[in-house]
N, C-alpha and C. Protein backbone atom coordinates (compact mmCIF):
# COMPACT_ATOMS: atom_id res chain seq x y z
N UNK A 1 0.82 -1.17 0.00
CA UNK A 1 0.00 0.00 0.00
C UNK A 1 0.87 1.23 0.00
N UNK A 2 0.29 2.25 -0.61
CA UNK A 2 0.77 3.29 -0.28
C UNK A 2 0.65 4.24 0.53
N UNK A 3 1.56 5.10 1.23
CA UNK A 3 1.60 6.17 2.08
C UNK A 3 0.52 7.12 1.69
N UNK A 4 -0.05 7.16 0.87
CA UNK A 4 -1.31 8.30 0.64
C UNK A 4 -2.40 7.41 1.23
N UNK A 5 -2.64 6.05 0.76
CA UNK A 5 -3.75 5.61 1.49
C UNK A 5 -3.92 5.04 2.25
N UNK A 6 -2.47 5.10 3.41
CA UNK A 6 -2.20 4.94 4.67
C UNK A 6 -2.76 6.51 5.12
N UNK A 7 -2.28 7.50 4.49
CA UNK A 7 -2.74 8.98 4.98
C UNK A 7 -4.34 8.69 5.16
N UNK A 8 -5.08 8.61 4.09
CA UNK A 8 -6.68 8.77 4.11
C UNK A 8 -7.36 7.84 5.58
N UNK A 9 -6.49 6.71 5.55
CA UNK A 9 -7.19 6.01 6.96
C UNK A 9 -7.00 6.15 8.05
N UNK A 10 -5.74 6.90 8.11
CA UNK A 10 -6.01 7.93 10.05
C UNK A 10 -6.67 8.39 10.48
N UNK A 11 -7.68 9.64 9.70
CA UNK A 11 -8.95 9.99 9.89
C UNK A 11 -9.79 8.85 10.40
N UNK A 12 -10.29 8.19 9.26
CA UNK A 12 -11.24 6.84 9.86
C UNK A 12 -11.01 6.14 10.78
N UNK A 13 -9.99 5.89 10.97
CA UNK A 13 -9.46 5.31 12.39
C UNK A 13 -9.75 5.75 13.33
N UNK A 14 -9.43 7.19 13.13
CA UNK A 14 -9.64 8.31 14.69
C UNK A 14 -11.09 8.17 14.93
N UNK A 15 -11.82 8.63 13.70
CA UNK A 15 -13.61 9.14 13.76
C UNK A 15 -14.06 7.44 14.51
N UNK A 16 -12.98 6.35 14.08
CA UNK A 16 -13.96 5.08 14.31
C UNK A 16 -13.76 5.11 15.99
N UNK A 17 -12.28 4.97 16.25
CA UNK A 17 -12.03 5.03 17.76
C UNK A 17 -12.66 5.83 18.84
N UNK A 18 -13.20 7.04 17.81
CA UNK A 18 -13.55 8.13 19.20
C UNK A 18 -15.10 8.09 18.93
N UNK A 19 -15.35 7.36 18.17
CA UNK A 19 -16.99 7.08 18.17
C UNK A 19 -17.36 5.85 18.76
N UNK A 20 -16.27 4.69 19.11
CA UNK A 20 -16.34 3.46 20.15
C UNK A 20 -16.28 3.96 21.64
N UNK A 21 -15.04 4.57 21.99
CA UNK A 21 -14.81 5.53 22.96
C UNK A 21 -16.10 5.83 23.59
N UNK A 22 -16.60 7.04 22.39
CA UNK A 22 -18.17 7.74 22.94
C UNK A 22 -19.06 6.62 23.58
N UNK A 23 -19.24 6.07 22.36
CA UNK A 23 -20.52 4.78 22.66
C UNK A 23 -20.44 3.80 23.80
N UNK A 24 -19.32 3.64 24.26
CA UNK A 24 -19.06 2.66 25.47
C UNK A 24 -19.21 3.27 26.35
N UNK A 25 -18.78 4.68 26.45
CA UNK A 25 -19.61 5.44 27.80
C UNK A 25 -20.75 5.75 28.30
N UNK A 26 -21.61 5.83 26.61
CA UNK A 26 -22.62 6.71 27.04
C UNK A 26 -23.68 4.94 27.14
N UNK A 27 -23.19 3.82 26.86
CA UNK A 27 -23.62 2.89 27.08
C UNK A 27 -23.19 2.26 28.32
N UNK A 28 -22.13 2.64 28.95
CA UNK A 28 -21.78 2.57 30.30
C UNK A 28 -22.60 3.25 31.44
N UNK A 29 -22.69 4.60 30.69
CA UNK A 29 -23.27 5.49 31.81
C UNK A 29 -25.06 5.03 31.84
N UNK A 30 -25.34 4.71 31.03
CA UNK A 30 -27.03 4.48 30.95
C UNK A 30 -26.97 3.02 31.50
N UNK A 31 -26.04 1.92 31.76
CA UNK A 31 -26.63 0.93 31.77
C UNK A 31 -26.26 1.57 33.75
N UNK A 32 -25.21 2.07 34.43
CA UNK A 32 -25.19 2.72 35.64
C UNK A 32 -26.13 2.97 36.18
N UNK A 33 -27.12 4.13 35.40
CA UNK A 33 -28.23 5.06 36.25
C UNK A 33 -29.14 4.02 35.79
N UNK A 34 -29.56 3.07 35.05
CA UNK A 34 -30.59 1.76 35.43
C UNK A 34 -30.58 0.98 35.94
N UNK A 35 -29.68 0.56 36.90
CA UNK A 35 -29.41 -0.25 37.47
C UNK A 35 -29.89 -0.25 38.90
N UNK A 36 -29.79 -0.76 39.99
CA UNK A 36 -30.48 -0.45 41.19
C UNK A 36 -29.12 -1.17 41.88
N UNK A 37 -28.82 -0.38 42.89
CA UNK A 37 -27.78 -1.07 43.76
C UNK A 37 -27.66 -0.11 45.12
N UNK A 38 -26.99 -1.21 45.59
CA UNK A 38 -26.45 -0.59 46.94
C UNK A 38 -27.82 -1.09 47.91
N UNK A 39 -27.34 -0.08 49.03
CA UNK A 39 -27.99 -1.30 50.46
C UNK A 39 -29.37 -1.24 50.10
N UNK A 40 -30.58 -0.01 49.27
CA UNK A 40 -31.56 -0.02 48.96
C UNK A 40 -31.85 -0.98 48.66
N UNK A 41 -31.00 -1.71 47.67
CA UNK A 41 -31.22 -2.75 46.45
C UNK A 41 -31.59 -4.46 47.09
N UNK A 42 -30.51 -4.15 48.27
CA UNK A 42 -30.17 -5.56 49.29
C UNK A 42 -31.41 -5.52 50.17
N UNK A 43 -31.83 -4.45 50.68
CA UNK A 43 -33.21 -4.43 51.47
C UNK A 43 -34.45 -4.53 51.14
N UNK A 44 -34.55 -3.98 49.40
CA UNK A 44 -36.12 -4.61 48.82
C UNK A 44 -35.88 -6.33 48.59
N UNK A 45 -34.31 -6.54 48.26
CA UNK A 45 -34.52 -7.98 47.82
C UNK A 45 -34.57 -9.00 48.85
N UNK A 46 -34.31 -8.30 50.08
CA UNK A 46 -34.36 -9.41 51.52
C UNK A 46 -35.92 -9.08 51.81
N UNK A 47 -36.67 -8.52 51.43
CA UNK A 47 -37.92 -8.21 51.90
C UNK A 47 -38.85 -9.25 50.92
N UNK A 48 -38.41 -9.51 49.64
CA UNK A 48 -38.55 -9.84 48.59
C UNK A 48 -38.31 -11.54 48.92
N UNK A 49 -37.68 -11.87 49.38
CA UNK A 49 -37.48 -13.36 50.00
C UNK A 49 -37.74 -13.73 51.29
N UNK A 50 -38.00 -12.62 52.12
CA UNK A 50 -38.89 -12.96 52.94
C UNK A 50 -40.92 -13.09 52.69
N UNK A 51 -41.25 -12.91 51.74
CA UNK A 51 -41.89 -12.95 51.01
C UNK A 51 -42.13 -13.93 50.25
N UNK A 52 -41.58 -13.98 49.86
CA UNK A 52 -40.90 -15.46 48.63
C UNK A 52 -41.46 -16.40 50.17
N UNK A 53 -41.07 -16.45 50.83
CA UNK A 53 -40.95 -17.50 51.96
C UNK A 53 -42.32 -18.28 52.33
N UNK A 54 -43.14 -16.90 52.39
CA UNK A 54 -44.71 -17.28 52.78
C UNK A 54 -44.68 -17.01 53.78
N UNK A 55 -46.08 -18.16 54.21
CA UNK A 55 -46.86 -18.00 55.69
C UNK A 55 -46.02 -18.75 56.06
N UNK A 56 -46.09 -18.34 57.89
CA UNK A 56 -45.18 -19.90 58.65
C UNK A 56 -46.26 -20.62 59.14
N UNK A 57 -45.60 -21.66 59.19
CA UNK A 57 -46.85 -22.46 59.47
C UNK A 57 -47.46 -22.30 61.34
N UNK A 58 -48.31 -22.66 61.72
CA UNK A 58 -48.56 -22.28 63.33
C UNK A 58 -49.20 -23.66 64.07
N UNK A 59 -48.09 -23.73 64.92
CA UNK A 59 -48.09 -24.79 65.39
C UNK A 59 -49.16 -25.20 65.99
N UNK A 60 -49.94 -26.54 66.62
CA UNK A 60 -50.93 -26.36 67.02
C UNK A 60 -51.17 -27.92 67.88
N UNK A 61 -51.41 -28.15 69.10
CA UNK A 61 -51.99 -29.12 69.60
C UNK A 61 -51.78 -30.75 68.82
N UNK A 62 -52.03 -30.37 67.94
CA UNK A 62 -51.93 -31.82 67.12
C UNK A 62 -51.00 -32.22 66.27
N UNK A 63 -50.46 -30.62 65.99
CA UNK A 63 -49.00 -30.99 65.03
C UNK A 63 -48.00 -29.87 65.81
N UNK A 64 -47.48 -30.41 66.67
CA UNK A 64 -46.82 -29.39 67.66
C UNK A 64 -45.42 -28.74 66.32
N UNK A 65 -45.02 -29.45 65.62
CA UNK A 65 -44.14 -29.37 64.90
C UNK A 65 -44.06 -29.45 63.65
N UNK A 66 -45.18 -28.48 62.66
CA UNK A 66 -45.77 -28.31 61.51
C UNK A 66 -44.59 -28.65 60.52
N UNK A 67 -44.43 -29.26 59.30
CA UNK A 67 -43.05 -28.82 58.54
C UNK A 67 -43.22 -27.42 57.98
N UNK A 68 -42.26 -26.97 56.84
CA UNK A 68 -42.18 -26.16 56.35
C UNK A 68 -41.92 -26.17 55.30
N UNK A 69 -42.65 -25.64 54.56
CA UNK A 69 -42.56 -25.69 52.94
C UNK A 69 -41.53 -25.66 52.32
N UNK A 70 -40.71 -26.11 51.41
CA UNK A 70 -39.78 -26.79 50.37
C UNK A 70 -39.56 -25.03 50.33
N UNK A 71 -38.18 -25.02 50.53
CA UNK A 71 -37.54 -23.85 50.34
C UNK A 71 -37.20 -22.70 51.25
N UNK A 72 -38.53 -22.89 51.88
CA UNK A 72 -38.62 -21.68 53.09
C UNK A 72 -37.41 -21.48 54.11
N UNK A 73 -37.00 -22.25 54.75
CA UNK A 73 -35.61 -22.09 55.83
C UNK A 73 -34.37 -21.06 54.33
N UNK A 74 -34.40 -21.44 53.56
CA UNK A 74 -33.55 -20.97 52.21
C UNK A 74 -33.64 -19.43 52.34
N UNK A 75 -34.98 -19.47 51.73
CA UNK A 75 -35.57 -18.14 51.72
C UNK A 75 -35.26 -16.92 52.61
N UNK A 76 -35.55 -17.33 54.04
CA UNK A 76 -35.64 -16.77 55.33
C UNK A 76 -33.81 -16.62 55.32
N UNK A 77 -33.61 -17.27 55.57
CA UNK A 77 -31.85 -16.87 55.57
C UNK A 77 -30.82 -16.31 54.52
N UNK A 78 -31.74 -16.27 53.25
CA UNK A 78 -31.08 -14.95 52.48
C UNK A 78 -31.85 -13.76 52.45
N UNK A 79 -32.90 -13.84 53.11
CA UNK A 79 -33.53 -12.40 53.64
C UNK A 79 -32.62 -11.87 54.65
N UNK A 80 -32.32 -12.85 55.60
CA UNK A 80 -30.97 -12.48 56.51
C UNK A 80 -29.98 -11.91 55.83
N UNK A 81 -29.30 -12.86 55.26
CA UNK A 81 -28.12 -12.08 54.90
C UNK A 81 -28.17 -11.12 53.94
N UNK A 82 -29.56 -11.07 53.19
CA UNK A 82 -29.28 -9.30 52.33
C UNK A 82 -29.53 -8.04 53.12
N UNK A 83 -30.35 -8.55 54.45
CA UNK A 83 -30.89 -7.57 55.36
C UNK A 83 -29.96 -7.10 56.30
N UNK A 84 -28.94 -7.81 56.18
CA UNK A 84 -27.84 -7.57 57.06
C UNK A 84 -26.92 -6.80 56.32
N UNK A 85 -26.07 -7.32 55.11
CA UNK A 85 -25.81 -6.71 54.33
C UNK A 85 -25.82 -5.19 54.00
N UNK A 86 -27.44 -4.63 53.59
CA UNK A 86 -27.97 -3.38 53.56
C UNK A 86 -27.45 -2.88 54.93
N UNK A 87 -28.00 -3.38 56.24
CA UNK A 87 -27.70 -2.69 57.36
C UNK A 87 -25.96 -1.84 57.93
N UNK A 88 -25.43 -2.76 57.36
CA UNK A 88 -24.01 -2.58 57.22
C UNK A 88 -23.50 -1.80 56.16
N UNK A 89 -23.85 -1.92 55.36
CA UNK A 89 -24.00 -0.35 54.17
C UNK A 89 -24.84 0.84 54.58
N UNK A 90 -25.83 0.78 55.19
CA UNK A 90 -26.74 2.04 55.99
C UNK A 90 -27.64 1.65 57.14
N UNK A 91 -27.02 2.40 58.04
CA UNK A 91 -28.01 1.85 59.31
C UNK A 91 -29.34 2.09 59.19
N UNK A 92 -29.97 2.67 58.33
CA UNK A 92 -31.16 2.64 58.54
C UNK A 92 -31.93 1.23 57.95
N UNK A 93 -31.00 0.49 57.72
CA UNK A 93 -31.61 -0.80 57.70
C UNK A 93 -31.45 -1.91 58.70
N UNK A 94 -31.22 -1.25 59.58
CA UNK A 94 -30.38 -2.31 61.08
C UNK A 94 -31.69 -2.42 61.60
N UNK A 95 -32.81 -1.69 61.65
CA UNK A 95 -34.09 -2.08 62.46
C UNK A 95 -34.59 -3.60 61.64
N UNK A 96 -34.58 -4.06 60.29
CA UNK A 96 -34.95 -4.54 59.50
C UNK A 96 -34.36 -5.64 59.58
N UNK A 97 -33.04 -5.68 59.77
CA UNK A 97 -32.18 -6.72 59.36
C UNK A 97 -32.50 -7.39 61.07
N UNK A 98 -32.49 -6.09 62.05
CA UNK A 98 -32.87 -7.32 63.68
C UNK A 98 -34.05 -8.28 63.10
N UNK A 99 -34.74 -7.68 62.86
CA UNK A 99 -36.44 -8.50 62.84
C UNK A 99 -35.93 -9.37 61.95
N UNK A 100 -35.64 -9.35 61.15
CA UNK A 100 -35.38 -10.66 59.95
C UNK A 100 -34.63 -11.66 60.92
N UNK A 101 -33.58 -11.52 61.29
CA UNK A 101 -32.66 -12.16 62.37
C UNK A 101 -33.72 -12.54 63.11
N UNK A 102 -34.63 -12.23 63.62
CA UNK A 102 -35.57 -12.69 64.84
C UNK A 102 -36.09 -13.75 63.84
N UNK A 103 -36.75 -13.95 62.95
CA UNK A 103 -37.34 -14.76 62.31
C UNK A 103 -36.65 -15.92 62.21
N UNK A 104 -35.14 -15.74 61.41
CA UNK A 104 -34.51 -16.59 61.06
C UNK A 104 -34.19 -17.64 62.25
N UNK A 105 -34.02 -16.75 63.65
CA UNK A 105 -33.51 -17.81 64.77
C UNK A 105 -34.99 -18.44 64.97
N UNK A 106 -35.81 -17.93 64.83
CA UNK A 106 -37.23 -18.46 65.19
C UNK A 106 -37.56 -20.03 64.56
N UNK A 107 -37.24 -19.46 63.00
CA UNK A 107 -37.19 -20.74 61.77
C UNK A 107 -35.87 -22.25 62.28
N UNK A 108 -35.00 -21.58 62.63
CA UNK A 108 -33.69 -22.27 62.70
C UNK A 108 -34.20 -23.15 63.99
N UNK A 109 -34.49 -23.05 64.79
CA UNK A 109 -34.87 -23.24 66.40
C UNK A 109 -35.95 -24.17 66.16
N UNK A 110 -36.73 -24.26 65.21
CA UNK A 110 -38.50 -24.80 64.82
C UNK A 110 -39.28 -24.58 65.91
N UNK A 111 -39.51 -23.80 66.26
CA UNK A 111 -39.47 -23.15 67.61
C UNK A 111 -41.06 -22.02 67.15
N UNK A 112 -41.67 -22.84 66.52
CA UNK A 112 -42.51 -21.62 65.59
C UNK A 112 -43.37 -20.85 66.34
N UNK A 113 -43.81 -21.69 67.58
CA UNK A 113 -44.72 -20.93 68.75
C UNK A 113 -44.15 -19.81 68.93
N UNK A 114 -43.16 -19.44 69.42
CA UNK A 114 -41.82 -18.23 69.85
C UNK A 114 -42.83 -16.96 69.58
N UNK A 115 -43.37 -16.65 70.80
CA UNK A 115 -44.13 -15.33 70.38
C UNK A 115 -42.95 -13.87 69.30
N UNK A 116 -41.95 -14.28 70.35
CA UNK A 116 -41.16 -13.17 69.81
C UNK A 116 -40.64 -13.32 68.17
N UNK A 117 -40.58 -14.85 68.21
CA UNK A 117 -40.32 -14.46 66.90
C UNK A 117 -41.65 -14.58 65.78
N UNK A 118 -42.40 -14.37 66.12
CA UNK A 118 -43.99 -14.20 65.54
C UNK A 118 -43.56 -12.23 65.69
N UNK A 119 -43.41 -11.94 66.76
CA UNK A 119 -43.34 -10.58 66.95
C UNK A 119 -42.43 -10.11 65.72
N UNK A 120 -41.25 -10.68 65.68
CA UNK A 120 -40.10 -10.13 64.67
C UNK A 120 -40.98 -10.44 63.04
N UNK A 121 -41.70 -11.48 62.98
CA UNK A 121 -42.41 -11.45 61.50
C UNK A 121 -43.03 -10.26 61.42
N UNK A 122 -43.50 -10.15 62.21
CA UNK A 122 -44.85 -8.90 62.23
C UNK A 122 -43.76 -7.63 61.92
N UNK A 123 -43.16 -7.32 62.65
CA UNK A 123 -42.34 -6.25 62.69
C UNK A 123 -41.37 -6.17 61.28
N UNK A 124 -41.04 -7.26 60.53
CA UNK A 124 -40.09 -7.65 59.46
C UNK A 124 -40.80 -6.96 58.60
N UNK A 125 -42.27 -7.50 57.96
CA UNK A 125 -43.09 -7.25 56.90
C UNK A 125 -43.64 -6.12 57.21
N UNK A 126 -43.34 -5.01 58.47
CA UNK A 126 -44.17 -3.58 58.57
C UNK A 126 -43.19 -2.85 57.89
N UNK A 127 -41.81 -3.20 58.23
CA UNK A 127 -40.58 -2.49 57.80
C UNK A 127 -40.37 -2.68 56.26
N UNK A 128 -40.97 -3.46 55.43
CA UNK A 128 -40.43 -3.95 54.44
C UNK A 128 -41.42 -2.99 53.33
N UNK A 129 -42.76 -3.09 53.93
CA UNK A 129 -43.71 -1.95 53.54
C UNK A 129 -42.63 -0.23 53.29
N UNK A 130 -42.13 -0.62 54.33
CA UNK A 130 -41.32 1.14 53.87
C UNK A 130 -39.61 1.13 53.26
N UNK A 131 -39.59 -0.21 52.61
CA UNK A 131 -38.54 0.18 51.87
C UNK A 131 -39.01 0.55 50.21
């Protein structure tokens, strides 16, 4: 090839490079501001699997020791750990992440009578309303 039409393709080169350049940012920067993150993100999604989880079951006279639905102990303990998570990124999720914790020892324990941790459900899903 020749040096002249080595000359003509520097231009194109440049216009191509600084138009990849552009486009990866401004496709960087948009996929950024759509995205959802941070402890917000960890606290709708622990609310979101505590949820996922369901009803607990309530123990009763005849089945002192109800099971629990296929998944649920799962569920309940990554509500924990995203609720904890968030809390540790912003305390204003530390009220959220106790009550979840109350649940989880509640679940872990099978212990389902546990007023308190009936109390921490109640209190989990009021808090979860205000994320």
């Amino acid at each position: 090839m020749s040096e002249a039409a080595d000359g003509r393709r520097g231009p194109l080169v440049l216009a191509a490079t600084t138009g990849f350049v552009i486009g990866s940012g401004v496709l960087g920067l948009l996929w950024a501001l759509s995205g959802v993150s941070g402890p917000a993100a960890d606290a709708r999604a622990a609310c979101a699997a505590l949820e996922r989880a369901g009803d607990l079951p309530e123990p009763t006279r005849g089945n002192p020791d109800p099971p629990l639905a296929p998944g649920t102990w799962r569920r309940i303990a990554a509500a924990r750990e995203l609720a904890t998570a968030a809390a540790e990124l912003d305390g204003r999720y530390q009220s959220l992440a106790d009550h979840i914790d109350g649940v989880s020892r509640m679940v872990v324990s099978r212990h389902l009578a546990d007023p308190g941790g009936r109390w921490h459900l109640r209190q989990a899903r009021r808090a979860c309303t205000q994320v």
